[in-house]
N, C-alpha and C. Protein backbone atom coordinates (compact mmCIF):
# COMPACT_ATOMS: atom_id res chain seq x y z
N UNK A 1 0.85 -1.19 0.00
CA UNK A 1 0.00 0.00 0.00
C UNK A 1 0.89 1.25 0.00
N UNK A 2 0.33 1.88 -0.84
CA UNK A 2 1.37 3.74 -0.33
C UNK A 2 0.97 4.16 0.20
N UNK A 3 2.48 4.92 0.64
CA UNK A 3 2.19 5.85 2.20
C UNK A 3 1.81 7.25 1.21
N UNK A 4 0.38 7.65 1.95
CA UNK A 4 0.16 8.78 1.34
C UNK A 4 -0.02 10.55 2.52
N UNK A 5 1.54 10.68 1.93
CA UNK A 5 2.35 11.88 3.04
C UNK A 5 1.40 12.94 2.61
N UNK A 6 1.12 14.48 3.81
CA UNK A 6 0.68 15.44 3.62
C UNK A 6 1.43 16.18 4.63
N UNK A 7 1.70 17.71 3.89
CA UNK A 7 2.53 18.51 4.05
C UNK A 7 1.35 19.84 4.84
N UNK A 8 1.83 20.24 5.87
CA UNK A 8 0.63 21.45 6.42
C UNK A 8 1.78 22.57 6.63
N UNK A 9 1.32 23.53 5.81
CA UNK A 9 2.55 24.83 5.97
C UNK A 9 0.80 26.17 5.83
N UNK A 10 1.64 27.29 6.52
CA UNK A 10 1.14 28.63 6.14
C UNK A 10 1.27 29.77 6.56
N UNK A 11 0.78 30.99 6.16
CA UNK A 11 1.61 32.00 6.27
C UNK A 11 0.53 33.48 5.98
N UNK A 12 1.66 34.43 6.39
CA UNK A 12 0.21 35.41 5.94
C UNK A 12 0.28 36.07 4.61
N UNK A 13 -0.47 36.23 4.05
CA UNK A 13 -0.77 36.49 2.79
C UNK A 13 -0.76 37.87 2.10
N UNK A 14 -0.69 38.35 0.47
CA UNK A 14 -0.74 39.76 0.52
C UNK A 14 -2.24 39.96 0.36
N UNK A 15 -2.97 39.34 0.18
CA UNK A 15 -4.71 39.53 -0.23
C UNK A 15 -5.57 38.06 0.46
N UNK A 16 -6.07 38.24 1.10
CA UNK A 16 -6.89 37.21 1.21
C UNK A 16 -7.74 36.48 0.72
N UNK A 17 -8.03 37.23 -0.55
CA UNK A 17 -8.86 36.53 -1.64
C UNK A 17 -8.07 36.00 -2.37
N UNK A 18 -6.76 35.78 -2.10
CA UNK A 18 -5.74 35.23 -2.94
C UNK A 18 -4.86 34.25 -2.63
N UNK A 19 -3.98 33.43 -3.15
CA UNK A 19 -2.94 32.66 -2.35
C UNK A 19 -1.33 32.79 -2.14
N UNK A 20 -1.14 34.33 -2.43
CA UNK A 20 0.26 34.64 -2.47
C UNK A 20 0.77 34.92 -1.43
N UNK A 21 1.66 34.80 -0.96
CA UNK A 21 2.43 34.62 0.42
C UNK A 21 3.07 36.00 0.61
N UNK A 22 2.83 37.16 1.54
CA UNK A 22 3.63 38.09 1.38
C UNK A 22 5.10 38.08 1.72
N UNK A 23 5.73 36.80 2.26
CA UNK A 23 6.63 36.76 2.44
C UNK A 23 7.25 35.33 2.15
N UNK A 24 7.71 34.09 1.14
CA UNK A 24 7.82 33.11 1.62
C UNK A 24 8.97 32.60 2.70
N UNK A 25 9.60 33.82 3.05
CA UNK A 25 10.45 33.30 3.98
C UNK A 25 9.84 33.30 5.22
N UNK A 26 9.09 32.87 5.65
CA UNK A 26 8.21 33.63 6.45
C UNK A 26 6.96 32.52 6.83
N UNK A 27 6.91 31.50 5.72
CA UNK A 27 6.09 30.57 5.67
C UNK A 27 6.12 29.84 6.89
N UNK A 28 5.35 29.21 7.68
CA UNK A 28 5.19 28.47 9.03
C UNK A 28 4.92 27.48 7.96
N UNK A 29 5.95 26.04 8.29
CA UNK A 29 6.21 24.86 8.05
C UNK A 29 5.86 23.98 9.24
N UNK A 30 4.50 23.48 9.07
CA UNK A 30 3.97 22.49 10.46
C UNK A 30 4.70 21.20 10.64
N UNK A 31 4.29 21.05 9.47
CA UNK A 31 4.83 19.66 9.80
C UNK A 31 4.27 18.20 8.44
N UNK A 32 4.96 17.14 8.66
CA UNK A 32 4.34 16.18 7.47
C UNK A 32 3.98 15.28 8.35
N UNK A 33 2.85 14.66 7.67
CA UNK A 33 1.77 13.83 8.43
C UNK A 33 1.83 12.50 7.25
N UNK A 34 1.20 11.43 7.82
CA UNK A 34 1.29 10.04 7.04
C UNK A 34 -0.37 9.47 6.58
N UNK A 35 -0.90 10.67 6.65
CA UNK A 35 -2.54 10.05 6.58
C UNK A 35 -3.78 12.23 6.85
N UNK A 36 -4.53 11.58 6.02
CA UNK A 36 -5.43 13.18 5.91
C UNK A 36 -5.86 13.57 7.25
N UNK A 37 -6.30 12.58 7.92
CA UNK A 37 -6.57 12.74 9.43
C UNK A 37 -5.87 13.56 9.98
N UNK A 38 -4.56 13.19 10.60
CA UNK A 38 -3.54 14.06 11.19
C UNK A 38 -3.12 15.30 10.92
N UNK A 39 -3.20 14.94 9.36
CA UNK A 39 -2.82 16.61 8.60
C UNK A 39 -4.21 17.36 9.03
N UNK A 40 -5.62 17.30 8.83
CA UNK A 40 -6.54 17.87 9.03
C UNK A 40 -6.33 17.97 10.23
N UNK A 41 -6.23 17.75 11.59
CA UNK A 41 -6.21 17.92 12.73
C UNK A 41 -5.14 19.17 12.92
N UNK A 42 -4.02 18.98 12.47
CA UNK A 42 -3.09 20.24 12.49
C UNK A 42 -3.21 21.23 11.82
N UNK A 43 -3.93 21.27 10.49
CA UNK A 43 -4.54 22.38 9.92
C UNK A 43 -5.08 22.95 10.77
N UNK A 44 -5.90 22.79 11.26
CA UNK A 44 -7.33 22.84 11.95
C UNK A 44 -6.43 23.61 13.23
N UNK A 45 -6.20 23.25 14.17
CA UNK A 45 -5.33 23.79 15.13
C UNK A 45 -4.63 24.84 14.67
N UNK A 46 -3.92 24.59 14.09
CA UNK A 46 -3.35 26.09 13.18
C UNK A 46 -3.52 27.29 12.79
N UNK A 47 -5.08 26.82 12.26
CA UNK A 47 -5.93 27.91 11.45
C UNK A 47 -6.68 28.45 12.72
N UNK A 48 -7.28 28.15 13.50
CA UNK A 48 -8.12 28.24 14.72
C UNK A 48 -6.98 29.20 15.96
N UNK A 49 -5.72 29.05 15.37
CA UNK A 49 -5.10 30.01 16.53
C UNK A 49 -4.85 31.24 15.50
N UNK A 50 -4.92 31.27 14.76
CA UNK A 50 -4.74 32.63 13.80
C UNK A 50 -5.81 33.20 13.16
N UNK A 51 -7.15 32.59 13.80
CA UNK A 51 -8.21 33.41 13.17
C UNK A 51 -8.58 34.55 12.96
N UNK A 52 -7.81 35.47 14.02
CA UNK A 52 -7.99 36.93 14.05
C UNK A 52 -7.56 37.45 12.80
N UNK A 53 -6.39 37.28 12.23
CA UNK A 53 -6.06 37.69 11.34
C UNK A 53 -6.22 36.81 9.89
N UNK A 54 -7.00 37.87 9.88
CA UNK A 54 -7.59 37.89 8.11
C UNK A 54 -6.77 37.33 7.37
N UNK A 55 -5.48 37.80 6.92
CA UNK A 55 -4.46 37.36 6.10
C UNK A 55 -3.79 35.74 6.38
N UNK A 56 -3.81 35.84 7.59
CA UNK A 56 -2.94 34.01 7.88
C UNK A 56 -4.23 33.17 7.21
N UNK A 57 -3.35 32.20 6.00
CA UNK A 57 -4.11 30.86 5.70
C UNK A 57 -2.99 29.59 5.78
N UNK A 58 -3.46 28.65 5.84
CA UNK A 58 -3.10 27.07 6.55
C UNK A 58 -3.34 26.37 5.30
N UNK A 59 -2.39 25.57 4.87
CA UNK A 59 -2.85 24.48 3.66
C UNK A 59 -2.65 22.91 3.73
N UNK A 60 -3.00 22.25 3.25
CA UNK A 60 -2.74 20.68 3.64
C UNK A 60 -2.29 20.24 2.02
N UNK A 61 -0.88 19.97 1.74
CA UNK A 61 -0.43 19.43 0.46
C UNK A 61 -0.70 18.00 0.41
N UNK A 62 -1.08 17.52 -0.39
CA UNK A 62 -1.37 15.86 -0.90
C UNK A 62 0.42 15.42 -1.99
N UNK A 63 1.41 15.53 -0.94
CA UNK A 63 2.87 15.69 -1.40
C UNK A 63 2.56 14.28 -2.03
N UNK A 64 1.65 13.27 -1.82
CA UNK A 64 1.61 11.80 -2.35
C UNK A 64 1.19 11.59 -3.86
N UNK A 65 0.29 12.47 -3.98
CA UNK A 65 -0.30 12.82 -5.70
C UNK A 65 0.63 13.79 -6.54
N UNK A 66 2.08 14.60 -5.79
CA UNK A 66 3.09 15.01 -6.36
C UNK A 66 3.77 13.69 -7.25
N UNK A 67 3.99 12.63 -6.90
CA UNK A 67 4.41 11.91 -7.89
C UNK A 67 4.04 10.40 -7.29
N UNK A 68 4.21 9.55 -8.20
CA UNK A 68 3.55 8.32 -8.53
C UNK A 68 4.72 7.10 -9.08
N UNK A 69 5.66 6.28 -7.95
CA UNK A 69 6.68 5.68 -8.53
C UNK A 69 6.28 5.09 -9.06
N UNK A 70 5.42 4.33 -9.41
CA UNK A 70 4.62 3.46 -10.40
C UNK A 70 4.80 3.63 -11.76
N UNK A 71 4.81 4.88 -11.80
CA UNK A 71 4.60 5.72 -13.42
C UNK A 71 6.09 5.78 -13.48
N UNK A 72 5.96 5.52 -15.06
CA UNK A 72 7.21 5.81 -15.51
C UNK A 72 8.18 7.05 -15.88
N UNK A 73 9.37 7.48 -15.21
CA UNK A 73 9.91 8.84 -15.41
C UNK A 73 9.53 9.76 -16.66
N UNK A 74 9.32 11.11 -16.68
CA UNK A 74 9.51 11.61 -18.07
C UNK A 74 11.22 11.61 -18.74
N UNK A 75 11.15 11.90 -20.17
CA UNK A 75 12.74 12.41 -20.10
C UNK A 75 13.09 13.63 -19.36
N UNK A 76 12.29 14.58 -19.27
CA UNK A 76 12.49 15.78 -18.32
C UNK A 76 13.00 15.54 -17.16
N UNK A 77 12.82 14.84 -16.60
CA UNK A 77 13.00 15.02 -15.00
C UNK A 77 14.38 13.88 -14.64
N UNK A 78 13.99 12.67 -15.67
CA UNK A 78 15.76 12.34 -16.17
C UNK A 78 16.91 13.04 -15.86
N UNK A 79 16.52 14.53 -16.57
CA UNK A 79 17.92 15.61 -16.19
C UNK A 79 18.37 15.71 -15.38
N UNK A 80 17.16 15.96 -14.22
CA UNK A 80 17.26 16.34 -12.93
C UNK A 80 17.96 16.58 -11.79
């Protein structure tokens, strides 16, 4: 079975109707989780202590649907 990893990072933003980071150095890196559960739980905690501010958003990456060893390399990434 694959392990399907999720990545929870976030940060405050220049627009809130938007997803650009006003700073990425700046990004709060939570943490990687091994299952949606956990990652949702730390989102969630995350987002819930920074509610005041408008600008802080929280994201949960699906780093597992980033790639697929199964599938076969492109030549692109060959280079790599």
């Amino acid at each position: 079975m694959a392990q399907r990893l999720h990545l929870v990072f976030g940060g405050e933003l220049i627009d809130p109707s938007k997803n650009t980071f006003k700073d990425v150095n700046d990004i709060h890196i939570v943490g990687m989780y091994p299952n949606y559960q956990s990652a949702f739980e730390a989102w969630k905690s995350n987002a819930q202590r920074t509610v005041d501010n408008a600008h802080m958003r929280y994201f949960i990456a699906h780093i597992h649907r980033l790639r697929d060893e199964e599938t076969e390399i492109s030549s692109t990434e060959e280079l790599g």
